[in-house]
PDB file of N, CA and C in Angstrom:
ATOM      1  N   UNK A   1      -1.707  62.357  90.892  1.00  0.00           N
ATOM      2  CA  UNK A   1      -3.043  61.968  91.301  1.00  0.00           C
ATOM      3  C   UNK A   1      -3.831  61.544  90.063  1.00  0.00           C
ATOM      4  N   UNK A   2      -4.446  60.284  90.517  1.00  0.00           N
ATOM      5  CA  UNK A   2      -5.686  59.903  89.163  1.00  0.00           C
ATOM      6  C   UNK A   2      -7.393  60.478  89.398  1.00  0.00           C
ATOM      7  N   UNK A   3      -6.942  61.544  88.382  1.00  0.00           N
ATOM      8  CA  UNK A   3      -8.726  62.141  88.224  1.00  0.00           C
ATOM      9  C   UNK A   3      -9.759  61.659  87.742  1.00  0.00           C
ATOM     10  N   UNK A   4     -10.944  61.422  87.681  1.00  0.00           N
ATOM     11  CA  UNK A   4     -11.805  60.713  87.057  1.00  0.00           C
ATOM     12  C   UNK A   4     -12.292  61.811  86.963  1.00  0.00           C
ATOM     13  N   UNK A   5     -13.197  62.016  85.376  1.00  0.00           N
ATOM     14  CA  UNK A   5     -14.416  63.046  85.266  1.00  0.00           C
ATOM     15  C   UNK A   5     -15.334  62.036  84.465  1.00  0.00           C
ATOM     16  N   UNK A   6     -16.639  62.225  84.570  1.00  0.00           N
ATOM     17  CA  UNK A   6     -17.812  61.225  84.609  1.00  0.00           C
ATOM     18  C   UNK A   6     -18.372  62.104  83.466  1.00  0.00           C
ATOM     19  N   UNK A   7     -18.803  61.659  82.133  1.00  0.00           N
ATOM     20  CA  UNK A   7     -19.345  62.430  81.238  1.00  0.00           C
ATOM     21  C   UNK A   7     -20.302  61.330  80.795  1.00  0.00           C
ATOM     22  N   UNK A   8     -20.856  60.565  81.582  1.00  0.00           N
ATOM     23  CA  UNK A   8     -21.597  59.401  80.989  1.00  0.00           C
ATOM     24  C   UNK A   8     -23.028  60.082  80.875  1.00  0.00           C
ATOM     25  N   UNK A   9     -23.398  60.964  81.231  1.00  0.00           N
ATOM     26  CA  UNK A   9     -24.411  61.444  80.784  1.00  0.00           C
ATOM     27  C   UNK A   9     -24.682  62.084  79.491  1.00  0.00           C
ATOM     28  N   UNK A  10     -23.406  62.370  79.153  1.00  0.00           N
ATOM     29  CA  UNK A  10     -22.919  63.484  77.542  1.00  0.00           C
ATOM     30  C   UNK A  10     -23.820  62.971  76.454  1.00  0.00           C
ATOM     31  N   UNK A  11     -24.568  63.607  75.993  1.00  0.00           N
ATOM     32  CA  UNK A  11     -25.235  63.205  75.080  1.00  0.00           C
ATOM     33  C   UNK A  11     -24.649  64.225  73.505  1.00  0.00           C
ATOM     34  N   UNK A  12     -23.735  64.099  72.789  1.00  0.00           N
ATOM     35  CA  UNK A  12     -23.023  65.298  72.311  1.00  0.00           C
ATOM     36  C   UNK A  12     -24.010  66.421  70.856  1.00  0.00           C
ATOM     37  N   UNK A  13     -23.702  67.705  71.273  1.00  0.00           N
ATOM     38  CA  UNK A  13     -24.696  68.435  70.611  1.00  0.00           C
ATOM     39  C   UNK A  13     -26.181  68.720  71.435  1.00  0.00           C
ATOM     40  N   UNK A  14     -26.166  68.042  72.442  1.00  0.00           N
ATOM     41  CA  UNK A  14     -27.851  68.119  72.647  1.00  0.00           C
ATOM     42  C   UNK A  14     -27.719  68.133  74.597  1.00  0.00           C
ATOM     43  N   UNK A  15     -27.005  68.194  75.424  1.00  0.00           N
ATOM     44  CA  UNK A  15     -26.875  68.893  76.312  1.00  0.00           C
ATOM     45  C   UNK A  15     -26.500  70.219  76.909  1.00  0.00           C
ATOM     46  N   UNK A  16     -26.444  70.894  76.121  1.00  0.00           N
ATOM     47  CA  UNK A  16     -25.751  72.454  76.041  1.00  0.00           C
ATOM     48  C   UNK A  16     -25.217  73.029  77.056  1.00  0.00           C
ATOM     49  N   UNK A  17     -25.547  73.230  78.340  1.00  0.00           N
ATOM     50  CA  UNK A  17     -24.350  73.845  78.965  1.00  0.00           C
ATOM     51  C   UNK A  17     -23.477  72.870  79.883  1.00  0.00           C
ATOM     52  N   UNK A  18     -24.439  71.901  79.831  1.00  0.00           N
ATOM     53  CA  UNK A  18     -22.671  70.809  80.815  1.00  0.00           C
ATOM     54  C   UNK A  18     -22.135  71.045  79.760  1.00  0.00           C
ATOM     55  N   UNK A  19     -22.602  70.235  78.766  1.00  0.00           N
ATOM     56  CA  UNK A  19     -21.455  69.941  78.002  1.00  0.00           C
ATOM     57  C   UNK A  19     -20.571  71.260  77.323  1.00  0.00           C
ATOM     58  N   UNK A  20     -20.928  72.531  76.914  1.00  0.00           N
ATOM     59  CA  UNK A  20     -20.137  73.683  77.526  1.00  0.00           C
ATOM     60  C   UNK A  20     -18.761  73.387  78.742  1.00  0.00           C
ATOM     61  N   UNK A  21     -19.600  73.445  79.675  1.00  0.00           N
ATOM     62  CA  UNK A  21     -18.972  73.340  81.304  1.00  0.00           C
ATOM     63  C   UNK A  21     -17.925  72.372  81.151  1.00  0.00           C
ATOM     64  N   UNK A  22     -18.055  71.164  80.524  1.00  0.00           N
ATOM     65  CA  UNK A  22     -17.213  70.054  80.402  1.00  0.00           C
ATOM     66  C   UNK A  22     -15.827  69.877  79.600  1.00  0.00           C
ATOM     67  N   UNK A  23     -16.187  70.672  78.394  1.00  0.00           N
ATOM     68  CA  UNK A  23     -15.458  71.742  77.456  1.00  0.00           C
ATOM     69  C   UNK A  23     -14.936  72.185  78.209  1.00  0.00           C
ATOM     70  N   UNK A  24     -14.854  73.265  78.622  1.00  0.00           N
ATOM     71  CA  UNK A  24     -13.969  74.233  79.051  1.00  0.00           C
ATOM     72  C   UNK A  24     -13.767  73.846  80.564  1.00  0.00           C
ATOM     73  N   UNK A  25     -13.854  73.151  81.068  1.00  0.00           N
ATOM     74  CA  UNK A  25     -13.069  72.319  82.062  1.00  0.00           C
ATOM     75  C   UNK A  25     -12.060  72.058  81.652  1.00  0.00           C
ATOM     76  N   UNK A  26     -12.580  70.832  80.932  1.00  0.00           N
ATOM     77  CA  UNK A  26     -10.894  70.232  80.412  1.00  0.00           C
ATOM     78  C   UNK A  26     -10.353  71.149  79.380  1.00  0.00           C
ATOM     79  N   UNK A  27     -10.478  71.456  78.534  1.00  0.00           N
ATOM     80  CA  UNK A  27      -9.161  72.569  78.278  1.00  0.00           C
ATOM     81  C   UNK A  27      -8.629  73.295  79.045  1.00  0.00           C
ATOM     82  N   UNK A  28      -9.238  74.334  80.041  1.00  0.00           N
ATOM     83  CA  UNK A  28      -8.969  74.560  81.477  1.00  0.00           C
ATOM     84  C   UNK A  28      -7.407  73.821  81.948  1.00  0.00           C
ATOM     85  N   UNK A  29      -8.022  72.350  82.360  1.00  0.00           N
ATOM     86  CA  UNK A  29      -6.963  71.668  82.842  1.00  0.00           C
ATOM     87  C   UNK A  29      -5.999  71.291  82.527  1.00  0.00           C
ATOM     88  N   UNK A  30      -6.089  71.377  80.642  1.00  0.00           N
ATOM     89  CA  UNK A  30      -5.023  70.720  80.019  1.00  0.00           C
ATOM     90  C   UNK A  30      -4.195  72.146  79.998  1.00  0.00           C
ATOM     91  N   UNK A  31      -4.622  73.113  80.448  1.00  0.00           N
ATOM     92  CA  UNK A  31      -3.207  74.187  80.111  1.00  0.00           C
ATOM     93  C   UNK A  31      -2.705  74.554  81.543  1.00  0.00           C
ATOM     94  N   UNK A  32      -3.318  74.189  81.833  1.00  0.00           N
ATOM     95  CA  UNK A  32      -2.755  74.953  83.604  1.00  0.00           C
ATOM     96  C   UNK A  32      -1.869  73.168  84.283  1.00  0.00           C
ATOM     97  N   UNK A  33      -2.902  71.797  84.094  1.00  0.00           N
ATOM     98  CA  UNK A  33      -1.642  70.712  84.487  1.00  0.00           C
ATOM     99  C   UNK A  33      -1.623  69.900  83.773  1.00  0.00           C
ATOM    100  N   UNK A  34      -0.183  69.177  84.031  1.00  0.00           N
ATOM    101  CA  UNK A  34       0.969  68.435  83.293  1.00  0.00           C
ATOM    102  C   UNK A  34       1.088  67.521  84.040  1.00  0.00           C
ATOM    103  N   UNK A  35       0.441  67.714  84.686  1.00  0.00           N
ATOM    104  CA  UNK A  35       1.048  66.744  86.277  1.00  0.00           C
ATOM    105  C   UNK A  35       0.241  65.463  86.416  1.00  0.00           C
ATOM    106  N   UNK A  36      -0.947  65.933  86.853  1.00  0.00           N
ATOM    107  CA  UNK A  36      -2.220  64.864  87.383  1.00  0.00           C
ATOM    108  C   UNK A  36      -2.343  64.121  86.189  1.00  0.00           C
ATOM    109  N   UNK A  37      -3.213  62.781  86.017  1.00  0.00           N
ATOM    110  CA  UNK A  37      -3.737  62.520  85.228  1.00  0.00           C
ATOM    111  C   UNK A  37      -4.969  62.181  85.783  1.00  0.00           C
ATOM    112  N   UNK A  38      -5.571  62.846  83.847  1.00  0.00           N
ATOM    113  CA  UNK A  38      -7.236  62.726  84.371  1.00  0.00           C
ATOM    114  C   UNK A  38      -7.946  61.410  83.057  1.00  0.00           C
ATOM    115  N   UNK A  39      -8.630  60.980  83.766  1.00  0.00           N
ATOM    116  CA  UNK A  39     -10.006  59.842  83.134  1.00  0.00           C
ATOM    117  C   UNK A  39     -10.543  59.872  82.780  1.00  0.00           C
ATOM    118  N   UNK A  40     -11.278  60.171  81.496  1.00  0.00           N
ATOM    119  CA  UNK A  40     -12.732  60.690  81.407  1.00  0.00           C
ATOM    120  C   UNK A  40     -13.461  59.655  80.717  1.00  0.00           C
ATOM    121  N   UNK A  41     -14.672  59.321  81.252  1.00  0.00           N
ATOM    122  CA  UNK A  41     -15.918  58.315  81.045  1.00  0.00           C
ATOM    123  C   UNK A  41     -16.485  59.052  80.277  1.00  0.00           C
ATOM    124  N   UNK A  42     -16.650  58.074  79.460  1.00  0.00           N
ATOM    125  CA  UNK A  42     -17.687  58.415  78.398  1.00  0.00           C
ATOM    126  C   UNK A  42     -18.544  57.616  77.571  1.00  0.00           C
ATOM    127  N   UNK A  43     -20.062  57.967  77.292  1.00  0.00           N
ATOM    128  CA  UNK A  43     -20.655  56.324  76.816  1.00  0.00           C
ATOM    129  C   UNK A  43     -20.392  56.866  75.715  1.00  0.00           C
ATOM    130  N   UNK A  44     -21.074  55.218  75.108  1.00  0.00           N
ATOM    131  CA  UNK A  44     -20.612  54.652  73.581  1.00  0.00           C
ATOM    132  C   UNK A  44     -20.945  55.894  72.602  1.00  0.00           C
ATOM    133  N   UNK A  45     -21.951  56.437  73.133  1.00  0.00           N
ATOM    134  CA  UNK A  45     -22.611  57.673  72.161  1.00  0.00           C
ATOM    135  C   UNK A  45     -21.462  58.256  71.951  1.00  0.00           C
ATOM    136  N   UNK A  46     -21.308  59.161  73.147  1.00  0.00           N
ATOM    137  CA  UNK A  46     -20.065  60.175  72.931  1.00  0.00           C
ATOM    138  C   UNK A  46     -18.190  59.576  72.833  1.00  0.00           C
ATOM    139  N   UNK A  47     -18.386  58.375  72.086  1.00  0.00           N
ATOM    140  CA  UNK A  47     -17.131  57.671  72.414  1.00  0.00           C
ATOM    141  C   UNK A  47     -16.302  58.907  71.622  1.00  0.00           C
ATOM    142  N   UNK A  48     -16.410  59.670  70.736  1.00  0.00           N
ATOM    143  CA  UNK A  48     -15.826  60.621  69.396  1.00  0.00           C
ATOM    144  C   UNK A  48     -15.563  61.684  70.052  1.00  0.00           C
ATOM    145  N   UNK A  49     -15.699  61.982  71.230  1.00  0.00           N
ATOM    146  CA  UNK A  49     -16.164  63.500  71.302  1.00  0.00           C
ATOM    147  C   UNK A  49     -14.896  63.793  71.647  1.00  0.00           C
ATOM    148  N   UNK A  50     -14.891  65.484  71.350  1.00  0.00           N
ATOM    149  CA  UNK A  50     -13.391  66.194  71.278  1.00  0.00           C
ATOM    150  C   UNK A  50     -12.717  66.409  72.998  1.00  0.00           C
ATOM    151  N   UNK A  51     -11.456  65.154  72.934  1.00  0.00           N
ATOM    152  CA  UNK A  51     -11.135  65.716  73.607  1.00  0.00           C
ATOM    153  C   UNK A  51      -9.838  66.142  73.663  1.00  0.00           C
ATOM    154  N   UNK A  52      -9.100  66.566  74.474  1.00  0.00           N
ATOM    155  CA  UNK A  52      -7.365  67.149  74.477  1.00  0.00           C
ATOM    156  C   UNK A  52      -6.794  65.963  74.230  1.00  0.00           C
ATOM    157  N   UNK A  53      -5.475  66.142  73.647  1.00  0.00           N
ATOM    158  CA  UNK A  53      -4.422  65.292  72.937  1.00  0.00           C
ATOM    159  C   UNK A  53      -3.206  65.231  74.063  1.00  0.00           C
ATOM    160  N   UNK A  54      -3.607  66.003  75.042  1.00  0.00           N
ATOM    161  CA  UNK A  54      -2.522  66.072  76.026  1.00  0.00           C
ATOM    162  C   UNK A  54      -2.499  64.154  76.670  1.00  0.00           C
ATOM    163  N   UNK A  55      -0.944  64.088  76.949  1.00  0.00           N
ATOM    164  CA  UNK A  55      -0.667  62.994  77.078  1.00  0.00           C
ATOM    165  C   UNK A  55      -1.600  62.367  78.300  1.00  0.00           C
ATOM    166  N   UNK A  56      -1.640  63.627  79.276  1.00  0.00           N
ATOM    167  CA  UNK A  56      -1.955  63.204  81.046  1.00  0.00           C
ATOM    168  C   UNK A  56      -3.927  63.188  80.603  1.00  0.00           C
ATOM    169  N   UNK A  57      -4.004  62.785  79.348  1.00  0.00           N
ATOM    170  CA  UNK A  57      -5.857  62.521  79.576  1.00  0.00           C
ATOM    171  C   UNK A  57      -6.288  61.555  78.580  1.00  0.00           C
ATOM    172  N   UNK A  58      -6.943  60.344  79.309  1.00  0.00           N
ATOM    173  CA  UNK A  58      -7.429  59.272  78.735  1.00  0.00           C
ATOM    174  C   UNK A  58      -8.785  59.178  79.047  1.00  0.00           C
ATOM    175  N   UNK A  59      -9.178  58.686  77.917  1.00  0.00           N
ATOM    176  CA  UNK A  59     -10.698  58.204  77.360  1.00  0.00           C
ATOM    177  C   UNK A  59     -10.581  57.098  77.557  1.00  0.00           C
ATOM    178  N   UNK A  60     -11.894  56.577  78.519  1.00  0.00           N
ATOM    179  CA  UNK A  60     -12.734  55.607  78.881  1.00  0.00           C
ATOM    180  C   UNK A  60     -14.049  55.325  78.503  1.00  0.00           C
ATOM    181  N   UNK A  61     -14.257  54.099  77.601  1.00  0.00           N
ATOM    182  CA  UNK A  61     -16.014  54.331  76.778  1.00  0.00           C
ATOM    183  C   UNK A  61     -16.718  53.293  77.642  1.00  0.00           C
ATOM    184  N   UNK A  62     -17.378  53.752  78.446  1.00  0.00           N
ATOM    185  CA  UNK A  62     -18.091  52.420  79.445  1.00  0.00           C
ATOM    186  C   UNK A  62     -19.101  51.422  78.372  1.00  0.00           C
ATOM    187  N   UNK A  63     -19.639  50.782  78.334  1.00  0.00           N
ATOM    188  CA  UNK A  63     -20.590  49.804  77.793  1.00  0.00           C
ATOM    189  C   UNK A  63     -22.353  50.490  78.191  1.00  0.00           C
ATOM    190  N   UNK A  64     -22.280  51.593  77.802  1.00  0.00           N
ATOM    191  CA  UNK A  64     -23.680  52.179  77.723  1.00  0.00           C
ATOM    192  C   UNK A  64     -24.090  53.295  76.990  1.00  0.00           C
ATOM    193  N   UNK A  65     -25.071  53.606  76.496  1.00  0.00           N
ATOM    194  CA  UNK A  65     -25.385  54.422  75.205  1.00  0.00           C
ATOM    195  C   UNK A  65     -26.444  55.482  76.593  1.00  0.00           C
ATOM    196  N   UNK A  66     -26.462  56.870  76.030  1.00  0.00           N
ATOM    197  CA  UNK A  66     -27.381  57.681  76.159  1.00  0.00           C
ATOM    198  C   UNK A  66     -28.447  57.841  76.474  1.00  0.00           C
ATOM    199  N   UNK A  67     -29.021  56.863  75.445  1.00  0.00           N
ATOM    200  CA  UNK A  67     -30.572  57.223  75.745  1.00  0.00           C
ATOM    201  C   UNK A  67     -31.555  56.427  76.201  1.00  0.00           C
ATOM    202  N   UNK A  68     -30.433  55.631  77.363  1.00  0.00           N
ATOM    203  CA  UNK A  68     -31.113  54.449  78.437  1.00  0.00           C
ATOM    204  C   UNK A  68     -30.723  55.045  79.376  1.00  0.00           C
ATOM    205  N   UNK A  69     -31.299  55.613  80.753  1.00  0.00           N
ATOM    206  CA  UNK A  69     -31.568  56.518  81.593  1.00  0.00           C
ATOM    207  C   UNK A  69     -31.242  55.305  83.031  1.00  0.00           C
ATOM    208  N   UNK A  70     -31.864  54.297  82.757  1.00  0.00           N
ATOM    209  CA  UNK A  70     -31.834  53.569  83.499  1.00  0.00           C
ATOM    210  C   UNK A  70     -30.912  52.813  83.985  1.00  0.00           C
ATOM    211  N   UNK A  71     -30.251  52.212  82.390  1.00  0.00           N
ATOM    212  CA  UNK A  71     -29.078  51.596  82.564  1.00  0.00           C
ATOM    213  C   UNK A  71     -27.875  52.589  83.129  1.00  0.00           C
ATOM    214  N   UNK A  72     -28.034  54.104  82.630  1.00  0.00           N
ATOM    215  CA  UNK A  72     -26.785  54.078  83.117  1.00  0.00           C
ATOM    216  C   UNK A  72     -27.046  54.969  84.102  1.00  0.00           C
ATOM    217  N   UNK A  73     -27.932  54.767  85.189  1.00  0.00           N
ATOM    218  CA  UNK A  73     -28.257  55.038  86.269  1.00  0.00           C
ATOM    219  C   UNK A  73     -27.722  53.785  87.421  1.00  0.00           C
ATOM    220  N   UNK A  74     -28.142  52.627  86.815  1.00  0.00           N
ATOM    221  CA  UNK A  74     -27.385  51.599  87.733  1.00  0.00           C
ATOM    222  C   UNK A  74     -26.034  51.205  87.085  1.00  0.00           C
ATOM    223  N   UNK A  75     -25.477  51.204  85.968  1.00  0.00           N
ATOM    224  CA  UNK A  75     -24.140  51.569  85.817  1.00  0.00           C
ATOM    225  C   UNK A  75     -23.504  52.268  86.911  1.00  0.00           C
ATOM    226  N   UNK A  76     -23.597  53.355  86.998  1.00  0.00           N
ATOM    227  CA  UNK A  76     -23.460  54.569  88.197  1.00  0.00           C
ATOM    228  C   UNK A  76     -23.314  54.331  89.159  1.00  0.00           C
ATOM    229  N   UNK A  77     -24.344  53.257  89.447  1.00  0.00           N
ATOM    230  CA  UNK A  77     -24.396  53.574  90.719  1.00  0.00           C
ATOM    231  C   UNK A  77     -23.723  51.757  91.624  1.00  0.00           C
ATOM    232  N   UNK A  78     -23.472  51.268  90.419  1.00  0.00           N
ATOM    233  CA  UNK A  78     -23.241  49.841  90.652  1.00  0.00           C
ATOM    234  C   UNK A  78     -21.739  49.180  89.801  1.00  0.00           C
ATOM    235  N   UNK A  79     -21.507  49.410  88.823  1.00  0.00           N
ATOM    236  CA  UNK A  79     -20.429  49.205  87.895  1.00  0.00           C
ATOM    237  C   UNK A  79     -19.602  50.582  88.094  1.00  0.00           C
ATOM    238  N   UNK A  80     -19.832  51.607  87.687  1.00  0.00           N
ATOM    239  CA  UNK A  80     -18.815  52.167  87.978  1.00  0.00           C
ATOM    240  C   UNK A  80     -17.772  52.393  88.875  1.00  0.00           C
ATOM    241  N   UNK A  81     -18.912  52.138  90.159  1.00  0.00           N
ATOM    242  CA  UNK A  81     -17.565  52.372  91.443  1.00  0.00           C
ATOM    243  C   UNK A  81     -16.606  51.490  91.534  1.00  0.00           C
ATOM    244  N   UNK A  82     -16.825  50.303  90.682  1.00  0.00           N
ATOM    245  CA  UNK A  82     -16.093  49.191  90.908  1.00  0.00           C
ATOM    246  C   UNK A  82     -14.684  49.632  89.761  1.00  0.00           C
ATOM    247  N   UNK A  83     -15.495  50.391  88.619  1.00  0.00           N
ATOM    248  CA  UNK A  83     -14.247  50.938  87.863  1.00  0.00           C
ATOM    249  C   UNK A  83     -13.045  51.320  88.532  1.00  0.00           C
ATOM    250  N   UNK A  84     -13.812  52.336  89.276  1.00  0.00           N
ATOM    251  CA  UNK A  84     -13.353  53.616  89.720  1.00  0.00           C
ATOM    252  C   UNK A  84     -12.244  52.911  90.546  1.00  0.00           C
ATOM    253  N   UNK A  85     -12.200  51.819  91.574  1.00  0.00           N
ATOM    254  CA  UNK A  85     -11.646  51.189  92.537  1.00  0.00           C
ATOM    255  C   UNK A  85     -10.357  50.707  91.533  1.00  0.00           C
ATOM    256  N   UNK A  86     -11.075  50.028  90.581  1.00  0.00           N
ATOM    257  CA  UNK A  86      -9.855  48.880  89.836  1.00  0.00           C
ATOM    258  C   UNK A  86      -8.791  50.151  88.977  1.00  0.00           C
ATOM    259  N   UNK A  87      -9.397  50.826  88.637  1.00  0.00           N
ATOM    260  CA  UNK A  87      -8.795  52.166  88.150  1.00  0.00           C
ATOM    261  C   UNK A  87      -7.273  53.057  88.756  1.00  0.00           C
ATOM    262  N   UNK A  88      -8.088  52.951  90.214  1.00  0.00           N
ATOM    263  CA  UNK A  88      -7.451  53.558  91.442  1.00  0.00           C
ATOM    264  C   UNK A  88      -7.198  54.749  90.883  1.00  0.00           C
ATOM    265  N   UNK A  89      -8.388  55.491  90.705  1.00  0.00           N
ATOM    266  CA  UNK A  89      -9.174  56.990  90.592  1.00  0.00           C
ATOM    267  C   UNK A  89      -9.223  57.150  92.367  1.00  0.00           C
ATOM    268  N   UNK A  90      -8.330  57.884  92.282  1.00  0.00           N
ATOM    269  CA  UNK A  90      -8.819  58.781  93.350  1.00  0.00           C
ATOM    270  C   UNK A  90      -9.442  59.940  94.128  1.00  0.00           C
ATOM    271  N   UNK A  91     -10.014  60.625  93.273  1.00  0.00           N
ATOM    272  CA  UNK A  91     -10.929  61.774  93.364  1.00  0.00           C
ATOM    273  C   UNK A  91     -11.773  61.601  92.155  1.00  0.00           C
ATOM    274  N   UNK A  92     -12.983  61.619  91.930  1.00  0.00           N
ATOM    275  CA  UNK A  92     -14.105  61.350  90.439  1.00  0.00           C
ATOM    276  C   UNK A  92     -14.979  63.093  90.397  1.00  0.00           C
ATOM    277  N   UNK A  93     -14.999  63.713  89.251  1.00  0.00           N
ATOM    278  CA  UNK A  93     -15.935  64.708  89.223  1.00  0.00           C
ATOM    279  C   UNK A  93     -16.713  64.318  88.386  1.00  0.00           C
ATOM    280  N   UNK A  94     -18.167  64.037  89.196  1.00  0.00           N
ATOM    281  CA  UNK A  94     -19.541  63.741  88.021  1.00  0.00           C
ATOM    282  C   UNK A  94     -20.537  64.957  87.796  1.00  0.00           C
ATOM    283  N   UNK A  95     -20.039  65.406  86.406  1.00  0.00           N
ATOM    284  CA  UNK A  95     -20.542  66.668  85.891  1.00  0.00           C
ATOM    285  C   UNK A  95     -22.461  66.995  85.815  1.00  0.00           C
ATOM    286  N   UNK A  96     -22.928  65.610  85.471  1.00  0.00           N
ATOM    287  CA  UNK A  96     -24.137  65.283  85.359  1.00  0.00           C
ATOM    288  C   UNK A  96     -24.691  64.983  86.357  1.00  0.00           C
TER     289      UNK A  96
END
């Protein structure tokens, strides 16, 4: 199965408990499966941010920065799903 997790809100250092929550999600997942693969969105801000080296998880940097609320509100709600389709993500968890 293709997972999507949505971290386009991640602003890194300065959201504190998603981004906690988001953390320890995915490490979470990277020890328990091998199986699924998961997606994770992430804007340009947080293109760096730490994630697992496990093979079954890829980084996705959409074309939007942080601290436009707007843009990536209609990103969201307009570009992404279209990702999500061409992707063929079949289940998406949006943490934010």
């Amino acid at each position: 199965m293709r997972i999507g997790i949505n971290l386009l809100y991640l602003i890194p250092g300065q959201v504190g408990g998603t981004e906690i929550y988001a953390r320890g999600l995915l490490h979470g997942l990277s020890c328990v499966d091998s199986e699924n693969e998961f997606i994770v969105f992430l804007n340009q801000n947080a293109a760096n941010w730490q994630l697992t080296q496990k093979g079954n998880f890829h980084r996705v940097i959409c074309p939007i920065k942080w601290n436009s609320r707007l843009k990536r509100y209609f990103y969201e709600q307009f570009r992404f799903p279209l990702l999500i389709i061409k992707g063929k993500i079949e289940i998406v968890h949006s943490l934010g």
